[in-house]
C-alpha atoms as a PDB file:
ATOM      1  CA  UNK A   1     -11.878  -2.467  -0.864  1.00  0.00           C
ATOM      2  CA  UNK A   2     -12.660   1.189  -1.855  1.00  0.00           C
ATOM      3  CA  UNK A   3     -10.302   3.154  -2.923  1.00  0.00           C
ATOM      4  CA  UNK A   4      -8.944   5.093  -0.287  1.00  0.00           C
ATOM      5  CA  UNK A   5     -10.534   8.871  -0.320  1.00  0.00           C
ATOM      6  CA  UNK A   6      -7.830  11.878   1.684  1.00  0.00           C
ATOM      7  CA  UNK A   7      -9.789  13.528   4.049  1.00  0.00           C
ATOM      8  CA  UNK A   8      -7.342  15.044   6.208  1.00  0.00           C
ATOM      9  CA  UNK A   9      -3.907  16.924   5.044  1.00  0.00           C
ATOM     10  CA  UNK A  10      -2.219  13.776   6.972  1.00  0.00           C
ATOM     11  CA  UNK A  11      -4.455  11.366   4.063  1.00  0.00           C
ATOM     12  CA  UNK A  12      -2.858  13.748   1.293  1.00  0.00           C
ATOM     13  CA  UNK A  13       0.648  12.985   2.400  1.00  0.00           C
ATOM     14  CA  UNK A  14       0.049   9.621   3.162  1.00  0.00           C
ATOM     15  CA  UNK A  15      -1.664   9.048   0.182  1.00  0.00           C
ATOM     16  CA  UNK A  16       1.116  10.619  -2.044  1.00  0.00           C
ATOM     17  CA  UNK A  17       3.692   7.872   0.230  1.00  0.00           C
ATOM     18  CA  UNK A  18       1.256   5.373  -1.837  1.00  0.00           C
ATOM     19  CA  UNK A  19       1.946   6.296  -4.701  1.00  0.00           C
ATOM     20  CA  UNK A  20       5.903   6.788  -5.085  1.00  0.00           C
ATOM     21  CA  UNK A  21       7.242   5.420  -8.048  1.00  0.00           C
ATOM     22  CA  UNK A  22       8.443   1.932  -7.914  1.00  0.00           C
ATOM     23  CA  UNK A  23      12.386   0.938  -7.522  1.00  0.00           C
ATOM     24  CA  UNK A  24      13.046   4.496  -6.282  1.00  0.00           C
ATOM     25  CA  UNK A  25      15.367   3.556  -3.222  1.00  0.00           C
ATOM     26  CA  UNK A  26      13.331   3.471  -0.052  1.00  0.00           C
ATOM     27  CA  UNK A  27       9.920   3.759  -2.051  1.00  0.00           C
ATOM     28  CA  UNK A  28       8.810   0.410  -0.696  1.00  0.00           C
ATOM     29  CA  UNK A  29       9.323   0.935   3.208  1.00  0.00           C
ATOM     30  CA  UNK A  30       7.438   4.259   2.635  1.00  0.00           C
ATOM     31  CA  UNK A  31       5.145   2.774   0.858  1.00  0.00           C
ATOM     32  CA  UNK A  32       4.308   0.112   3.777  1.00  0.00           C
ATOM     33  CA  UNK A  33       4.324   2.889   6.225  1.00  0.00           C
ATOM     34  CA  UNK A  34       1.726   4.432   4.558  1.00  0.00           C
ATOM     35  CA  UNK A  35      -0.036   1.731   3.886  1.00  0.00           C
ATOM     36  CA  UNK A  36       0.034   1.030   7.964  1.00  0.00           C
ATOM     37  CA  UNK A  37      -1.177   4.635   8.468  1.00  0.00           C
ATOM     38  CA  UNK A  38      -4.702   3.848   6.484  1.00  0.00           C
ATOM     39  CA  UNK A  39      -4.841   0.547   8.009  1.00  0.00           C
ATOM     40  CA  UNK A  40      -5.207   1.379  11.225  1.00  0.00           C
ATOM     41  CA  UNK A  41      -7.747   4.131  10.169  1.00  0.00           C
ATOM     42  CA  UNK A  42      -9.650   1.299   8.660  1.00  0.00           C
ATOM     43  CA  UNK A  43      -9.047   2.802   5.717  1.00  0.00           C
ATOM     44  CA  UNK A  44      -7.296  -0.628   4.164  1.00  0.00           C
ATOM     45  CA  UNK A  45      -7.728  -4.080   4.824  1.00  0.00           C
ATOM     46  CA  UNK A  46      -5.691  -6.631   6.475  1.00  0.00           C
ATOM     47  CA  UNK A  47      -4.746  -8.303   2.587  1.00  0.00           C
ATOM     48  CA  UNK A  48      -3.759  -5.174   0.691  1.00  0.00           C
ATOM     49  CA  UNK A  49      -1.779  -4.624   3.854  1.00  0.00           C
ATOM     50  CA  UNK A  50       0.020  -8.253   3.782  1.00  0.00           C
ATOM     51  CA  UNK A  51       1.214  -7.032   0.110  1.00  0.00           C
ATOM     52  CA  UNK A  52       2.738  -3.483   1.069  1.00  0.00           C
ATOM     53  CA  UNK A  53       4.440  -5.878   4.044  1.00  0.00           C
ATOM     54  CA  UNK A  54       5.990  -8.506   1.280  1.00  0.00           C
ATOM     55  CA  UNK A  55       6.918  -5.363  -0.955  1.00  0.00           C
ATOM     56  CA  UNK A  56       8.447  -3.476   2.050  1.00  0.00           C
ATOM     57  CA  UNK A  57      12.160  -4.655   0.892  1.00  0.00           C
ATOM     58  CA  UNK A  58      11.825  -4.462  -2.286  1.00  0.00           C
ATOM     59  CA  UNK A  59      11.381  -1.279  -4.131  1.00  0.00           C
ATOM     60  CA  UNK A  60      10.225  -2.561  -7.660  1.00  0.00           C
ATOM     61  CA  UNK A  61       8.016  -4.943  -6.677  1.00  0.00           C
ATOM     62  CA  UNK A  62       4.141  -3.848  -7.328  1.00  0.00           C
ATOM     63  CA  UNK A  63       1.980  -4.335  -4.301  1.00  0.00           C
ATOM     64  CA  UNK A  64      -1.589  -4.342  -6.384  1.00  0.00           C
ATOM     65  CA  UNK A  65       0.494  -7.090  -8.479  1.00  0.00           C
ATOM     66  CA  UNK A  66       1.072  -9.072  -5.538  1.00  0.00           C
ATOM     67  CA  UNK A  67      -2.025  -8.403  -3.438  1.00  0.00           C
ATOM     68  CA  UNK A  68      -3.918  -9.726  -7.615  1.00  0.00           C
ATOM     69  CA  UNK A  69      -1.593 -12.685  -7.155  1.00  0.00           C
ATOM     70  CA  UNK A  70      -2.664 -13.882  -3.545  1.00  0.00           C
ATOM     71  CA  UNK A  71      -6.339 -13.742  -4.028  1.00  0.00           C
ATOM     72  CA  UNK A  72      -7.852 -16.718  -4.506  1.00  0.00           C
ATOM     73  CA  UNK A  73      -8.881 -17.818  -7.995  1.00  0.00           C
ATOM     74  CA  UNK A  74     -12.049 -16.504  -8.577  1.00  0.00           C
ATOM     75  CA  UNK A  75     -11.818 -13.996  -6.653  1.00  0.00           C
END
């Protein structure tokens, strides 16, 4: 999927709720919020969404890491 482009002030913020810095406390649930917000713009898919989900409880984990490690293998 495309990266996702802000074209509202609402994208912006949601956008920044991306990107928080993993293992800061809460940064995952954010994260997964956000990630919910541009998913049901159709601005993410239904995977990358599955990996914000699984990440949701825990604040260090990487979400590109774990949406890389559930694609299939030549993928």
């Amino acid at each position: 999927m495309q990266p996702i482009k802000a074209e509202t002030a609402q994208d912006r913020e949601q956008l920044a709720l991306l990107g928080l810095p993993l293992g800061e406390p809460g940064s995952g649930l954010a994260r997964y919020g956000a990630a919910m917000y541009f998913y049901r713009a159709g601005k993410l898919d239904a995977d990358r969404l599955e990996a914000y989900r699984i990440c949701c409880n825990l604040d260090a984990e990487d979400p590109d890491a774990v949406a890389r490690s559930r694609r299939p293998s030549g993928s």
